[in-house]
PDB file of N, CA and C in Angstrom:
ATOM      1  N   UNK A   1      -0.143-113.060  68.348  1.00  0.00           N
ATOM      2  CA  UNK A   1      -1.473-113.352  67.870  1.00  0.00           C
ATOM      3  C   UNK A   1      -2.466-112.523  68.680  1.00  0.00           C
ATOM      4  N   UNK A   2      -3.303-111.726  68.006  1.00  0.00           N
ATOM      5  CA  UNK A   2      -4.179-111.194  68.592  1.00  0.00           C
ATOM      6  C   UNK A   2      -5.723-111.358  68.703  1.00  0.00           C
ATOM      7  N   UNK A   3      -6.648-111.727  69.042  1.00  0.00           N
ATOM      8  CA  UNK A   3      -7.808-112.043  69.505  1.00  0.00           C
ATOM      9  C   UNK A   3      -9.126-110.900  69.084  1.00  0.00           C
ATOM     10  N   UNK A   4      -9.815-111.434  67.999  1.00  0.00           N
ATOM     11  CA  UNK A   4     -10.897-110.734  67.652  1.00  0.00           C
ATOM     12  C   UNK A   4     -12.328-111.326  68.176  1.00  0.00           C
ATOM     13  N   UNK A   5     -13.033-110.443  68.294  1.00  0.00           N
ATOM     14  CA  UNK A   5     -14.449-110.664  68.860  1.00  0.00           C
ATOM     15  C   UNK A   5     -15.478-110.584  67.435  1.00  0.00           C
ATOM     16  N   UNK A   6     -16.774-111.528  67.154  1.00  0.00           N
ATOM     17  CA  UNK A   6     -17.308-111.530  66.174  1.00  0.00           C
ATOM     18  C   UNK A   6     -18.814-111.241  66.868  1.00  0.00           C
ATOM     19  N   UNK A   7     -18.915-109.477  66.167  1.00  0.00           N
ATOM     20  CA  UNK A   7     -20.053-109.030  67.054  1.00  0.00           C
ATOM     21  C   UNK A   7     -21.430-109.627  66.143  1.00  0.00           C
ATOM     22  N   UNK A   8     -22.656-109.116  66.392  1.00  0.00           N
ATOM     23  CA  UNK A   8     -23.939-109.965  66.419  1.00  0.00           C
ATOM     24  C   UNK A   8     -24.632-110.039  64.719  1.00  0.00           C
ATOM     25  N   UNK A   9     -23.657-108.647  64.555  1.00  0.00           N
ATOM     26  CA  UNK A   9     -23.913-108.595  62.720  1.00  0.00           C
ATOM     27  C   UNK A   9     -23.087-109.024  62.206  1.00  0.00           C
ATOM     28  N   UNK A  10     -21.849-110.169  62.893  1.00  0.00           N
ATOM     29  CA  UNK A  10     -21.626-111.023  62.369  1.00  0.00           C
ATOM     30  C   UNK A  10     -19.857-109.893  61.665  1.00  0.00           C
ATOM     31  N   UNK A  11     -19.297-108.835  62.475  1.00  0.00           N
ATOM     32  CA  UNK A  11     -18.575-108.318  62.044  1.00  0.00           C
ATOM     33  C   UNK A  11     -17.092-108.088  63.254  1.00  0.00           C
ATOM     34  N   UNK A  12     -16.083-107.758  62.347  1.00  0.00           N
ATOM     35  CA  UNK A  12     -14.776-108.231  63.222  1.00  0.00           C
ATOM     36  C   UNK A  12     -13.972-107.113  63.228  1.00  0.00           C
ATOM     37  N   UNK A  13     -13.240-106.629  64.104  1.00  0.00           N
ATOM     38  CA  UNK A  13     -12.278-105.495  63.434  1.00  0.00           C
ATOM     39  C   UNK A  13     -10.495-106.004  63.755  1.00  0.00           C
ATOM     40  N   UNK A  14     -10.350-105.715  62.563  1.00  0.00           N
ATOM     41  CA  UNK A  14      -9.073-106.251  62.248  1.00  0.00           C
ATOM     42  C   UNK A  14      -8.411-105.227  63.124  1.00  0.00           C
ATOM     43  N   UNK A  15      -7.398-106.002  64.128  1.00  0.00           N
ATOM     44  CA  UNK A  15      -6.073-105.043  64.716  1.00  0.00           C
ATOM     45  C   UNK A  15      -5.687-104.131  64.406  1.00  0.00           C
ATOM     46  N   UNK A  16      -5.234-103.002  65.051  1.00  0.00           N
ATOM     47  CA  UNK A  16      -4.689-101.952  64.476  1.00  0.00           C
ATOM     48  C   UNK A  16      -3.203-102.193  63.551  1.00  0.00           C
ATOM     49  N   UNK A  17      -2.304-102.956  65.002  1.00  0.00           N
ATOM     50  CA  UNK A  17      -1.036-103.429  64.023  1.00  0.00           C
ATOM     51  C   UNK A  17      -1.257-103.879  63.315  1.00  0.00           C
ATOM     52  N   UNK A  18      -2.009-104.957  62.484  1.00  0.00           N
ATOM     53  CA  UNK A  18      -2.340-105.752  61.481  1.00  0.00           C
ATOM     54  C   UNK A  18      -2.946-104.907  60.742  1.00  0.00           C
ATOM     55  N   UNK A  19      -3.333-104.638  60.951  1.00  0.00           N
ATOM     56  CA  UNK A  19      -3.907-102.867  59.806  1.00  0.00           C
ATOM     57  C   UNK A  19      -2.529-101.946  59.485  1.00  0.00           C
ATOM     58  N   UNK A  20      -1.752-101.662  60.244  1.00  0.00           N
ATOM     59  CA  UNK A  20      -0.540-101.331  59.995  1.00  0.00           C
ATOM     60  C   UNK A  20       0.464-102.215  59.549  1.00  0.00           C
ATOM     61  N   UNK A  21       0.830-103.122  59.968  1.00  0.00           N
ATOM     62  CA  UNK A  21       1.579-104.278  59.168  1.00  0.00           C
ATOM     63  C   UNK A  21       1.142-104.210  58.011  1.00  0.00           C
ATOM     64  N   UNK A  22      -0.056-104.425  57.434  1.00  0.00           N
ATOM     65  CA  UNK A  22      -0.406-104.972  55.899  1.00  0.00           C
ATOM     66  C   UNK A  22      -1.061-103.825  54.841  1.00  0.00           C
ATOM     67  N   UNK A  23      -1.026-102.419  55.536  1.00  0.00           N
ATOM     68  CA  UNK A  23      -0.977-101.608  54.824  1.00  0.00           C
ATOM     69  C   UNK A  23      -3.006-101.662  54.802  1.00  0.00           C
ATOM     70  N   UNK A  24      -3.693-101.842  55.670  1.00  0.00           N
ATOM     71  CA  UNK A  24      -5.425-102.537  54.985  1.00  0.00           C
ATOM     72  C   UNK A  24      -5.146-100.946  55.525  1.00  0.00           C
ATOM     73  N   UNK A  25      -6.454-100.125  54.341  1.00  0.00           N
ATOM     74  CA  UNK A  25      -6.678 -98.284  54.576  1.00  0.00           C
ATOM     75  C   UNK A  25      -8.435 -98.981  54.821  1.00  0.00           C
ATOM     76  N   UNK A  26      -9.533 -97.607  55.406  1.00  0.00           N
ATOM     77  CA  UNK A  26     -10.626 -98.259  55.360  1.00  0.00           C
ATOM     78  C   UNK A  26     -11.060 -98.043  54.061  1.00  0.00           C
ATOM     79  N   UNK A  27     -12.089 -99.162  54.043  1.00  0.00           N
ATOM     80  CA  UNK A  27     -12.705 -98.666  52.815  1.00  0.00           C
ATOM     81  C   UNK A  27     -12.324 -99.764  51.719  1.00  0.00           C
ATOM     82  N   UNK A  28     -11.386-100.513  52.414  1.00  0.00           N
ATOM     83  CA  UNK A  28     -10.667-101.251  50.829  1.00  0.00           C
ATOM     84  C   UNK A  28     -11.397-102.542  51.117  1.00  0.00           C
ATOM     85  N   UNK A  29     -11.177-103.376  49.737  1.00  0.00           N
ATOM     86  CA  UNK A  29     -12.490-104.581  49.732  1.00  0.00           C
ATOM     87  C   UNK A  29     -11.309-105.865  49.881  1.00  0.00           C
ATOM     88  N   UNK A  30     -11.675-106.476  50.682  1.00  0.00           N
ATOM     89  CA  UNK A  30     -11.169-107.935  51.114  1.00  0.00           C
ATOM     90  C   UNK A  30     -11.802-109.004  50.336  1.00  0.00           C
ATOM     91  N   UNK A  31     -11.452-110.087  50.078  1.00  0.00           N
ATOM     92  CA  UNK A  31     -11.720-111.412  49.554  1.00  0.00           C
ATOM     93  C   UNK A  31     -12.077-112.254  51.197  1.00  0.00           C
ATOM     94  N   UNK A  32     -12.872-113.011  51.715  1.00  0.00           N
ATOM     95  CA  UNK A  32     -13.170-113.855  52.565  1.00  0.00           C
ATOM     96  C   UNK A  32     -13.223-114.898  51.986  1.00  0.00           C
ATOM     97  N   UNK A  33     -12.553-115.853  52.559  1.00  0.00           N
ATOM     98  CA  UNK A  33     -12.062-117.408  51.805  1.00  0.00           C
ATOM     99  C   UNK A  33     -12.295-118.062  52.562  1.00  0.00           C
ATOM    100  N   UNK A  34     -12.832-119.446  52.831  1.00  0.00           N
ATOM    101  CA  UNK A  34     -12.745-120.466  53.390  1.00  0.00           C
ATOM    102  C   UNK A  34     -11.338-120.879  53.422  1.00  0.00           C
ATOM    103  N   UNK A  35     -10.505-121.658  54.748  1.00  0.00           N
ATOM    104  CA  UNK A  35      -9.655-122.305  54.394  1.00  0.00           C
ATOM    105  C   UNK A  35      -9.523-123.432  55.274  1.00  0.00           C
ATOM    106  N   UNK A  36      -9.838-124.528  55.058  1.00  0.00           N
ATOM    107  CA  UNK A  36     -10.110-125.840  56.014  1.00  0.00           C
ATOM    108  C   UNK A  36     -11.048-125.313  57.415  1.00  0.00           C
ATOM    109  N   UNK A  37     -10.726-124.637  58.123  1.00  0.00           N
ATOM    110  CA  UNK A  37     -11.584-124.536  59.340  1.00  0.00           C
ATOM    111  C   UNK A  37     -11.019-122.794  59.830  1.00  0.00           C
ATOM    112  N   UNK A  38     -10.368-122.632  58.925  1.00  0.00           N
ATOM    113  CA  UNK A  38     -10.045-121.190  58.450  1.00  0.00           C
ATOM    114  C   UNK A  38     -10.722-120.281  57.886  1.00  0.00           C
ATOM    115  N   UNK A  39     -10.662-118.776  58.429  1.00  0.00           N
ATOM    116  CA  UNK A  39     -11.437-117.654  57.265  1.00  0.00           C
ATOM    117  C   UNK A  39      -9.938-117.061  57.155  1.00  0.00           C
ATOM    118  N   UNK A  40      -9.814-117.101  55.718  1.00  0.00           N
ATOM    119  CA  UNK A  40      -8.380-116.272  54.946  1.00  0.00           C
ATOM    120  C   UNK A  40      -9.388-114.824  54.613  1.00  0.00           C
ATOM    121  N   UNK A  41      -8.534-114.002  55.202  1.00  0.00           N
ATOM    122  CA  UNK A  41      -8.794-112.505  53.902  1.00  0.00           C
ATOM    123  C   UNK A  41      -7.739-111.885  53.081  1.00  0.00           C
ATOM    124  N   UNK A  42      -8.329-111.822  51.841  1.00  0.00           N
ATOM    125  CA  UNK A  42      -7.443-111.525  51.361  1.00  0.00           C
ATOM    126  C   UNK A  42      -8.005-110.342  50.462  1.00  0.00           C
ATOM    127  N   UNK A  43      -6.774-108.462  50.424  1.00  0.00           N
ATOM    128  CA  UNK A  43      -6.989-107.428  50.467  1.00  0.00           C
ATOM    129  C   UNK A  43      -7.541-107.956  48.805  1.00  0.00           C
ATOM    130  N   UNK A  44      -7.933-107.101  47.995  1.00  0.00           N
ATOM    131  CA  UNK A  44      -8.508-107.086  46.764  1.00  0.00           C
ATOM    132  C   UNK A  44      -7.467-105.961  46.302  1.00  0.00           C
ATOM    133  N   UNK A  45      -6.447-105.691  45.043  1.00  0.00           N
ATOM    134  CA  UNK A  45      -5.793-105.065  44.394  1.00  0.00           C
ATOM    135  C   UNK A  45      -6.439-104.393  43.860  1.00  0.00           C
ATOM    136  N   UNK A  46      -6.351-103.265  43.073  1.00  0.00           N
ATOM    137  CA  UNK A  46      -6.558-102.715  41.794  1.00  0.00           C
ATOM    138  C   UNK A  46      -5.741-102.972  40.601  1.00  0.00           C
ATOM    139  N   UNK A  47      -6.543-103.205  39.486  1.00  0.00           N
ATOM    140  CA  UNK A  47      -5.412-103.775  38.779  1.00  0.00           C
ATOM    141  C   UNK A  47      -4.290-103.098  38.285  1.00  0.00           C
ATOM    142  N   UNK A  48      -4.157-101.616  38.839  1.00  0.00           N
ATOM    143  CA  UNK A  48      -3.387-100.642  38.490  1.00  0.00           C
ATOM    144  C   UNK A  48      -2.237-101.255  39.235  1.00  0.00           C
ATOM    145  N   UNK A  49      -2.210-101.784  40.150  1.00  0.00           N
ATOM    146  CA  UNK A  49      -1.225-102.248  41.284  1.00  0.00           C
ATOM    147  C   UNK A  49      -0.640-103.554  40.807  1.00  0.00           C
ATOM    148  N   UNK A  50      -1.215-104.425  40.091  1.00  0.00           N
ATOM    149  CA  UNK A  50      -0.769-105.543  39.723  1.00  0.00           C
ATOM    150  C   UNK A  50       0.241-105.350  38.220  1.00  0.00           C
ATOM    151  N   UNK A  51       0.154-104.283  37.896  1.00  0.00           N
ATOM    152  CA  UNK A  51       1.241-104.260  37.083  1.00  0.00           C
ATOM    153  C   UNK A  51       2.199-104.348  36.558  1.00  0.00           C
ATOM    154  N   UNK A  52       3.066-105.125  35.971  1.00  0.00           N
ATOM    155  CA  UNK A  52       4.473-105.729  36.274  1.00  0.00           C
ATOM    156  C   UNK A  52       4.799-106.699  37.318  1.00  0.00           C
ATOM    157  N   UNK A  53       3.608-107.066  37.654  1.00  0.00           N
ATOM    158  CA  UNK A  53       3.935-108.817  38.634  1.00  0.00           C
ATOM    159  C   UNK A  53       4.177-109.896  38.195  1.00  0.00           C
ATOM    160  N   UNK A  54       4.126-110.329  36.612  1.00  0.00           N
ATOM    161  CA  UNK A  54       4.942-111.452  36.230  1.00  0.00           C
ATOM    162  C   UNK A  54       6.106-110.707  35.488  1.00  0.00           C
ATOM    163  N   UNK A  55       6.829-109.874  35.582  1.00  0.00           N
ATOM    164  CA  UNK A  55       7.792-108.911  35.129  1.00  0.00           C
ATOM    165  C   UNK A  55       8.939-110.223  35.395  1.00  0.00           C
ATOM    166  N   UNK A  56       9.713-110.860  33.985  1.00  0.00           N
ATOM    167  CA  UNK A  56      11.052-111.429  34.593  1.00  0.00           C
ATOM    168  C   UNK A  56      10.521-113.003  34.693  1.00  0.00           C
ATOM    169  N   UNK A  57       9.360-113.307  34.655  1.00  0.00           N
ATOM    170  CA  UNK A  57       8.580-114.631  34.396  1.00  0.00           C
ATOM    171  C   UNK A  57       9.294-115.294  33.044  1.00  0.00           C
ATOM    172  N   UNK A  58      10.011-116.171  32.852  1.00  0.00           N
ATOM    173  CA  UNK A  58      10.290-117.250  31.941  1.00  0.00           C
ATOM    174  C   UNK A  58       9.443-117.539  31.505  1.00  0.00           C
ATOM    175  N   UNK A  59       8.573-117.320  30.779  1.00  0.00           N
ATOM    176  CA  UNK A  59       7.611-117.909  29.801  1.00  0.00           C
ATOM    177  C   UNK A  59       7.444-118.251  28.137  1.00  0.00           C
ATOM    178  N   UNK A  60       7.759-119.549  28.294  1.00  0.00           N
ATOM    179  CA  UNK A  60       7.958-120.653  27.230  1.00  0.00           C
ATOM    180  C   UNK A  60       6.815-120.584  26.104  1.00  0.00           C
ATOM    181  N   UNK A  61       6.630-119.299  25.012  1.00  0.00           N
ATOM    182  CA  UNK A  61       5.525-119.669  24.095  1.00  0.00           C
ATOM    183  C   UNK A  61       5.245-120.945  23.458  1.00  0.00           C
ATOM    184  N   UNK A  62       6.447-121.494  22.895  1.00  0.00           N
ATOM    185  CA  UNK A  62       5.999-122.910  22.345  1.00  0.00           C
ATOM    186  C   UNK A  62       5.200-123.830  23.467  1.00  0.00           C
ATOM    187  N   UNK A  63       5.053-123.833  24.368  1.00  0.00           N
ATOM    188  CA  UNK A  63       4.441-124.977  25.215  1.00  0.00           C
ATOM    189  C   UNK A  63       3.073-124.310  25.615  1.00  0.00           C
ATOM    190  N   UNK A  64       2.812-123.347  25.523  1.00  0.00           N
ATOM    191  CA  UNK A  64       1.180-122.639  25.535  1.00  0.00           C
ATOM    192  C   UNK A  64       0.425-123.481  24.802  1.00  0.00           C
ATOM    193  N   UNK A  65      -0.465-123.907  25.160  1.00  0.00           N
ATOM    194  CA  UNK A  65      -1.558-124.808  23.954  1.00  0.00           C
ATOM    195  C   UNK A  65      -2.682-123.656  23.414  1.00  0.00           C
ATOM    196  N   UNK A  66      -2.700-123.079  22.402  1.00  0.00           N
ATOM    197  CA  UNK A  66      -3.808-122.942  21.845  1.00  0.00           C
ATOM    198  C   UNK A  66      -5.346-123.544  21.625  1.00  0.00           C
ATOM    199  N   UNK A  67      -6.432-122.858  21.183  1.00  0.00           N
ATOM    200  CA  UNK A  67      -8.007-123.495  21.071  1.00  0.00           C
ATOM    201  C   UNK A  67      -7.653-124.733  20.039  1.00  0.00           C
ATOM    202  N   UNK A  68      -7.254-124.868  19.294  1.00  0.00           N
ATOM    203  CA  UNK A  68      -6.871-126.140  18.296  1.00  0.00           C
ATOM    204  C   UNK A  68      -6.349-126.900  18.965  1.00  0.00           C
ATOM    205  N   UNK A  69      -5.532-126.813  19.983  1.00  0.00           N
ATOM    206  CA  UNK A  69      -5.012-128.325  20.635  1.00  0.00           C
ATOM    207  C   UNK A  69      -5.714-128.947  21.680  1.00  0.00           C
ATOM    208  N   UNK A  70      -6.967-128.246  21.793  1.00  0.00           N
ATOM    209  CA  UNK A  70      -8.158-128.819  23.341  1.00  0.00           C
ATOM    210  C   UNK A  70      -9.042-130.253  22.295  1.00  0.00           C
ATOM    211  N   UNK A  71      -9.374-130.524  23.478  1.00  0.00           N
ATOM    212  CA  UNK A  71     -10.480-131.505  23.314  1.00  0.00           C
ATOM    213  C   UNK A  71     -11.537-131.031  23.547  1.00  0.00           C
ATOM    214  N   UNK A  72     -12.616-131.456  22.829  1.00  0.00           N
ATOM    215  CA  UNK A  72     -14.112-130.676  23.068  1.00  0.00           C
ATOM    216  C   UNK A  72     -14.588-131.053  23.714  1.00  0.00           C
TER     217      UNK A  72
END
């Protein structure tokens, strides 16, 4: 675990290994999340990258509900 400092504009710099571990290049846009008493970041994709991520997903059309089966 490594130890970040949160300077006065309120900004942090992520580890180098952790920059290397997770692949973060500069420049790329993070998600900042609350998480109980937690800040999660999380990198932001392009959706070029998300391509084929439910690839192999079992997905059951009959059990999809369509606009006709909601309640208004």
């Amino acid at each position: 675990m490594q130890i970040v400092t949160v300077s006065p504009k309120f900004q942090v710099v992520i580890p180098k290994s952790v920059r290397e571990q997770l692949d973060i290049k500069a420049g790329q846009k993070m998600m900042a999340m609350p998480y109980g008493e937690n800040i999660q970041l999380v990198p932001v994709k392009p959706a070029k990258k998300l391509r084929g991520i439910l690839k192999g997903c079992d997905v059951d059309m009959d059990n999809i509900r369509d606009k006709s089966d909601r309640y208004a």
